[in-house]
N, C-alpha and C. Protein backbone atom coordinates (compact mmCIF):
# COMPACT_ATOMS: atom_id res chain seq x y z
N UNK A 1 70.42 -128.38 17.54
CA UNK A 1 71.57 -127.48 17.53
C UNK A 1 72.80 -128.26 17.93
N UNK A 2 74.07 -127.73 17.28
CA UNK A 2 75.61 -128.87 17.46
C UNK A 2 75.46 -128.04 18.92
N UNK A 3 76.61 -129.22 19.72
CA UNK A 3 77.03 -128.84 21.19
C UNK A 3 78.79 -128.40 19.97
N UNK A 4 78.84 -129.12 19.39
CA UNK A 4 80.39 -128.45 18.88
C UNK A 4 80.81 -127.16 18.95
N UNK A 5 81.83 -126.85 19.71
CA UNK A 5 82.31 -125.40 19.52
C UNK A 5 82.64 -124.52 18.59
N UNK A 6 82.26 -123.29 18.64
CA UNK A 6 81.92 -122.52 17.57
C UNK A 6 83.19 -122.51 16.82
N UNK A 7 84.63 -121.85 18.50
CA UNK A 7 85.94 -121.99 17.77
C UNK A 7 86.59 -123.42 16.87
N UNK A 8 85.80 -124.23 16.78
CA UNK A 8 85.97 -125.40 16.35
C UNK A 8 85.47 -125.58 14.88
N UNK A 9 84.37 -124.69 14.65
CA UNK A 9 83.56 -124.99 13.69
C UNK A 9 84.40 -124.37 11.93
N UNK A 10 84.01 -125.27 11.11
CA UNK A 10 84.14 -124.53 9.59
C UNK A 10 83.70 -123.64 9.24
N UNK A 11 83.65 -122.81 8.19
CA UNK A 11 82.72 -121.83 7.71
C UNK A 11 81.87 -121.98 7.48
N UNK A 12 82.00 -123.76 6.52
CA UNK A 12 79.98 -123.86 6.33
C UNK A 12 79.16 -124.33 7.39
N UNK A 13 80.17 -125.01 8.16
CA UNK A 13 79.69 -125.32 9.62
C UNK A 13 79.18 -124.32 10.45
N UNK A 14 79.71 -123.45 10.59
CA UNK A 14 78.80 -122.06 10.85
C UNK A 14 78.07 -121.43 10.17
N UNK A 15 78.05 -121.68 9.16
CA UNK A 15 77.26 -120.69 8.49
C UNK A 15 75.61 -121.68 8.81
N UNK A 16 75.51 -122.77 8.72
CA UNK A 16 74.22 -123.90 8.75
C UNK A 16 73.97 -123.85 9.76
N UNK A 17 74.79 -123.89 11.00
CA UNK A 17 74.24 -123.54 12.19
C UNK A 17 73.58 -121.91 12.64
N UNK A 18 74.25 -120.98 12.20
CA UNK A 18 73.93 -119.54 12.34
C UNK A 18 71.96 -119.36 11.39
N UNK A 19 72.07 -120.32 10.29
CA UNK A 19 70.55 -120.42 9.75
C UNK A 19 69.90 -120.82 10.59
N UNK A 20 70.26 -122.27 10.57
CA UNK A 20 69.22 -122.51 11.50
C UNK A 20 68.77 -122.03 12.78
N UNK A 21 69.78 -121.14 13.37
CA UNK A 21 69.13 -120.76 14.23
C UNK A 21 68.21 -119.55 14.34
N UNK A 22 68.54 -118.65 13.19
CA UNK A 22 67.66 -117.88 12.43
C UNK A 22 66.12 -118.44 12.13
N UNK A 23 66.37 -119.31 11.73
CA UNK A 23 65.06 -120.14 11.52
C UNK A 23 64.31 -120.26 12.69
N UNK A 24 64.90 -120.79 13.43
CA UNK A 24 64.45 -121.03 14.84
C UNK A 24 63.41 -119.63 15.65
N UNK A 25 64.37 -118.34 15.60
CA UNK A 25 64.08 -117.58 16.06
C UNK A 25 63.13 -117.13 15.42
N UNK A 26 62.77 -116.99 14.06
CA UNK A 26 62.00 -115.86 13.22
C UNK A 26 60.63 -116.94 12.96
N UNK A 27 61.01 -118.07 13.82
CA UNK A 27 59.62 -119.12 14.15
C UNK A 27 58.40 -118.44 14.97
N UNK A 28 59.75 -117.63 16.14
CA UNK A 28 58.53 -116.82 16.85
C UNK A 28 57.99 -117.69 18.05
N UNK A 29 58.72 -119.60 18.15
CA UNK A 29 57.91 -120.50 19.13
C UNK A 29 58.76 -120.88 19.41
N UNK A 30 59.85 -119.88 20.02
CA UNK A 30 61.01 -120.32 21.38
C UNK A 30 60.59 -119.55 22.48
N UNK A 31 60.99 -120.11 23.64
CA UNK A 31 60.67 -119.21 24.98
C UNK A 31 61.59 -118.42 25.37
N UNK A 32 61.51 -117.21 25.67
CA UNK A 32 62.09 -116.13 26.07
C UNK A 32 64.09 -116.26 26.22
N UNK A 33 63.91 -117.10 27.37
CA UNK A 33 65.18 -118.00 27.88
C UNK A 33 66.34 -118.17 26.94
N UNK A 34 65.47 -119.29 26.21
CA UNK A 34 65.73 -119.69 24.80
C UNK A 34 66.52 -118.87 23.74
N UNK A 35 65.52 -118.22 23.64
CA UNK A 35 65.52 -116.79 22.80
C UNK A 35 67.12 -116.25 23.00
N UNK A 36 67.28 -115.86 24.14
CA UNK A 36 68.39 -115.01 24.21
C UNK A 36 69.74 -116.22 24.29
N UNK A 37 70.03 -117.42 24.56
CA UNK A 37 70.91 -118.39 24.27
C UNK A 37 70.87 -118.29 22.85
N UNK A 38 69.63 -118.66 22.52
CA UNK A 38 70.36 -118.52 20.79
C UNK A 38 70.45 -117.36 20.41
N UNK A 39 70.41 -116.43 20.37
CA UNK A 39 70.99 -115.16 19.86
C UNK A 39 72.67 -115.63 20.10
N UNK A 40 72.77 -115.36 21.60
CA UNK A 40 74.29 -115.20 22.06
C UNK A 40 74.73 -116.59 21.01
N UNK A 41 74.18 -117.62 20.81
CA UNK A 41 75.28 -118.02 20.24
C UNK A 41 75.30 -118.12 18.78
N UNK A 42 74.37 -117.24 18.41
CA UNK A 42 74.47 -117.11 16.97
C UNK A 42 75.16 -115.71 16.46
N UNK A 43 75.52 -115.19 17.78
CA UNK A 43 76.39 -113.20 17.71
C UNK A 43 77.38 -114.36 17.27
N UNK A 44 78.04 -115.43 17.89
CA UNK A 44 79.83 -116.54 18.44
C UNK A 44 79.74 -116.62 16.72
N UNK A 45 78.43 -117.29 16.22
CA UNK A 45 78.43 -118.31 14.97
C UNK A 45 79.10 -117.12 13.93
N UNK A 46 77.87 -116.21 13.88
CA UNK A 46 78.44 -114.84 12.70
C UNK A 46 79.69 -114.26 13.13
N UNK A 47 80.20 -114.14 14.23
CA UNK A 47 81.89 -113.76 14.11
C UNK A 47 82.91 -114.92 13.53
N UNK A 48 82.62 -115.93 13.99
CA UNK A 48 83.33 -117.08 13.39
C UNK A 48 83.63 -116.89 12.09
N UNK A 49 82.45 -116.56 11.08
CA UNK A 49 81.98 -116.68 9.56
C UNK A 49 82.77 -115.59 9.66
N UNK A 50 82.64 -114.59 9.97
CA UNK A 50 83.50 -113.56 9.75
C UNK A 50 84.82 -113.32 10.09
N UNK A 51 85.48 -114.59 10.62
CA UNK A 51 86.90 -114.60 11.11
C UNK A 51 87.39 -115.30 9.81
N UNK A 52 86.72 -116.81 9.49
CA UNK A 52 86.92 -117.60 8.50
C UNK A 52 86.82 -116.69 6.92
N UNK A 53 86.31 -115.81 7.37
CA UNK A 53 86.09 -115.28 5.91
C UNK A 53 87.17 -113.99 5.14
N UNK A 54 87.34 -113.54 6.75
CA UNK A 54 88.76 -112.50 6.35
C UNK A 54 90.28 -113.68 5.72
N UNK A 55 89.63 -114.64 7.19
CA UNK A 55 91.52 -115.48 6.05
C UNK A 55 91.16 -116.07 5.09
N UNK A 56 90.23 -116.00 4.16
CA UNK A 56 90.08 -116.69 3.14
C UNK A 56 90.42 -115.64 2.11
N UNK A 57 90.08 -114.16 2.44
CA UNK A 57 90.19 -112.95 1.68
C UNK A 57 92.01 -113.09 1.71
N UNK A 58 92.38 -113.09 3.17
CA UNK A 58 93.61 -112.93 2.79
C UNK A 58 94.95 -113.47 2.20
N UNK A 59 94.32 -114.76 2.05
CA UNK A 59 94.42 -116.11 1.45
C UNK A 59 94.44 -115.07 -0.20
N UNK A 60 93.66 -115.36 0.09
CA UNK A 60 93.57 -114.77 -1.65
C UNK A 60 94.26 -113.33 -2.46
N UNK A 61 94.04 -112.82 -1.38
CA UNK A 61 95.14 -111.42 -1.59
C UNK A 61 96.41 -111.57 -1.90
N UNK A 62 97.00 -112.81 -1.27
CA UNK A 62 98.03 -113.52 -0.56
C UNK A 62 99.09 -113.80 -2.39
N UNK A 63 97.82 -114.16 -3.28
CA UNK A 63 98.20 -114.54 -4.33
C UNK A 63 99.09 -113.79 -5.25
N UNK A 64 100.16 -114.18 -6.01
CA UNK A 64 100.97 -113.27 -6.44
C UNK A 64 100.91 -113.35 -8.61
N UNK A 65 100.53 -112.61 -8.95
CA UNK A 65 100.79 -112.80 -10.48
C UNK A 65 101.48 -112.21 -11.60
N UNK A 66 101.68 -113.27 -12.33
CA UNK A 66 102.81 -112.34 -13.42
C UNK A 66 102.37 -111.13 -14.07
N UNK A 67 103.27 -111.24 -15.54
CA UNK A 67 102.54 -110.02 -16.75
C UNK A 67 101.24 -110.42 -17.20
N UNK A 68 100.86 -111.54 -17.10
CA UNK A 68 99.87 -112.15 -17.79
C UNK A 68 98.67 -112.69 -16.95
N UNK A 69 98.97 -112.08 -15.98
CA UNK A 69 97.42 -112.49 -14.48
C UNK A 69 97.52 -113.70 -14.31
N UNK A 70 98.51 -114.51 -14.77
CA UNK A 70 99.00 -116.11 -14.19
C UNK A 70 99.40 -116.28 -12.97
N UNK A 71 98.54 -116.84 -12.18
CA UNK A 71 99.14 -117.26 -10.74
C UNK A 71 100.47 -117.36 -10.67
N UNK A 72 101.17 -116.95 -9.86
CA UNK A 72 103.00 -117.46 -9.59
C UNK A 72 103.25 -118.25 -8.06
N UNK A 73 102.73 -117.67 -7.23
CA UNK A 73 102.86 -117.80 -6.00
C UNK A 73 101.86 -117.17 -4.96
N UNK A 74 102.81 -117.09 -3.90
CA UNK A 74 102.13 -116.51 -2.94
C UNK A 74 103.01 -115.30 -1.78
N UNK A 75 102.36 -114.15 -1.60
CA UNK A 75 103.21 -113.73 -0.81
C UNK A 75 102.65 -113.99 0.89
N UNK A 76 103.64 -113.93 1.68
CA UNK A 76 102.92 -113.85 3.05
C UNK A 76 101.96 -113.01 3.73
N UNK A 77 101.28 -113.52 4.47
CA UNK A 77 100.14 -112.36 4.90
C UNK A 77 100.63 -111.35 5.71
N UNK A 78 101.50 -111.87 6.59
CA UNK A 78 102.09 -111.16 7.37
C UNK A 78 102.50 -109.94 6.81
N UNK A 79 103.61 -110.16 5.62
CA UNK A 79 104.03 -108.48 5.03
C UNK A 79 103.33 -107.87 3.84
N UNK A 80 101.44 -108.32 4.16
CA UNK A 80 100.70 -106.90 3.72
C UNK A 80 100.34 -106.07 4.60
C-alpha cells in the first residue's frame, strides 16, 4: 500500500489504490486491526475519486459550443 497522501493522489492513483485495497479486504486474510485502517483509508481513496471526478465533469460542462457542436471555448466554473 502507497504511504502517499490521498490529498496528493491522481484519479488513477486512487482509483489502483482504492482496488487494491478491495482486494485485500474481500481476501478475507487481514486481521481485524487491519481491517478497519484499510477501510478508513479506502472511505479518503473513494472521496478523492469522487472529488477528482466532479472537476473533471465540470471541466467538461465548462465547455462552450457553437451552431454546429464545435468546441469554441470555455466558460468558467465559477458562473455555473
Amino acid at each position: 500500500m502507497s504511504d502517499k497522501p490521498v490529498g496528493e493522489m491522481s484519479f488513477e492513483e486512487a482509483m489502483a489504490a482504492l482496488e487494491a485495497i478491495v482486494g485485500q479486504l474481500e481476501s478475507g486474510d487481514v486481521e481485524l486491526e487491519k481491517s478497519i485502517t484499510l477501510y478508513e483509508r479506502g472511505a479518503a481513496l473513494k472521496k478523492r475519486c469522487e472529488e477528482k471526478l466532479k472537476e473533471a465533469e465540470e471541466k467538461v460542462a465548462a465547455i462552450t459550443l457553437d451552431e454546429q457542436g464545435n468546441p469554441t471555448g470555455t466558460t468558467p466554473v465559477e458562473g455555473m
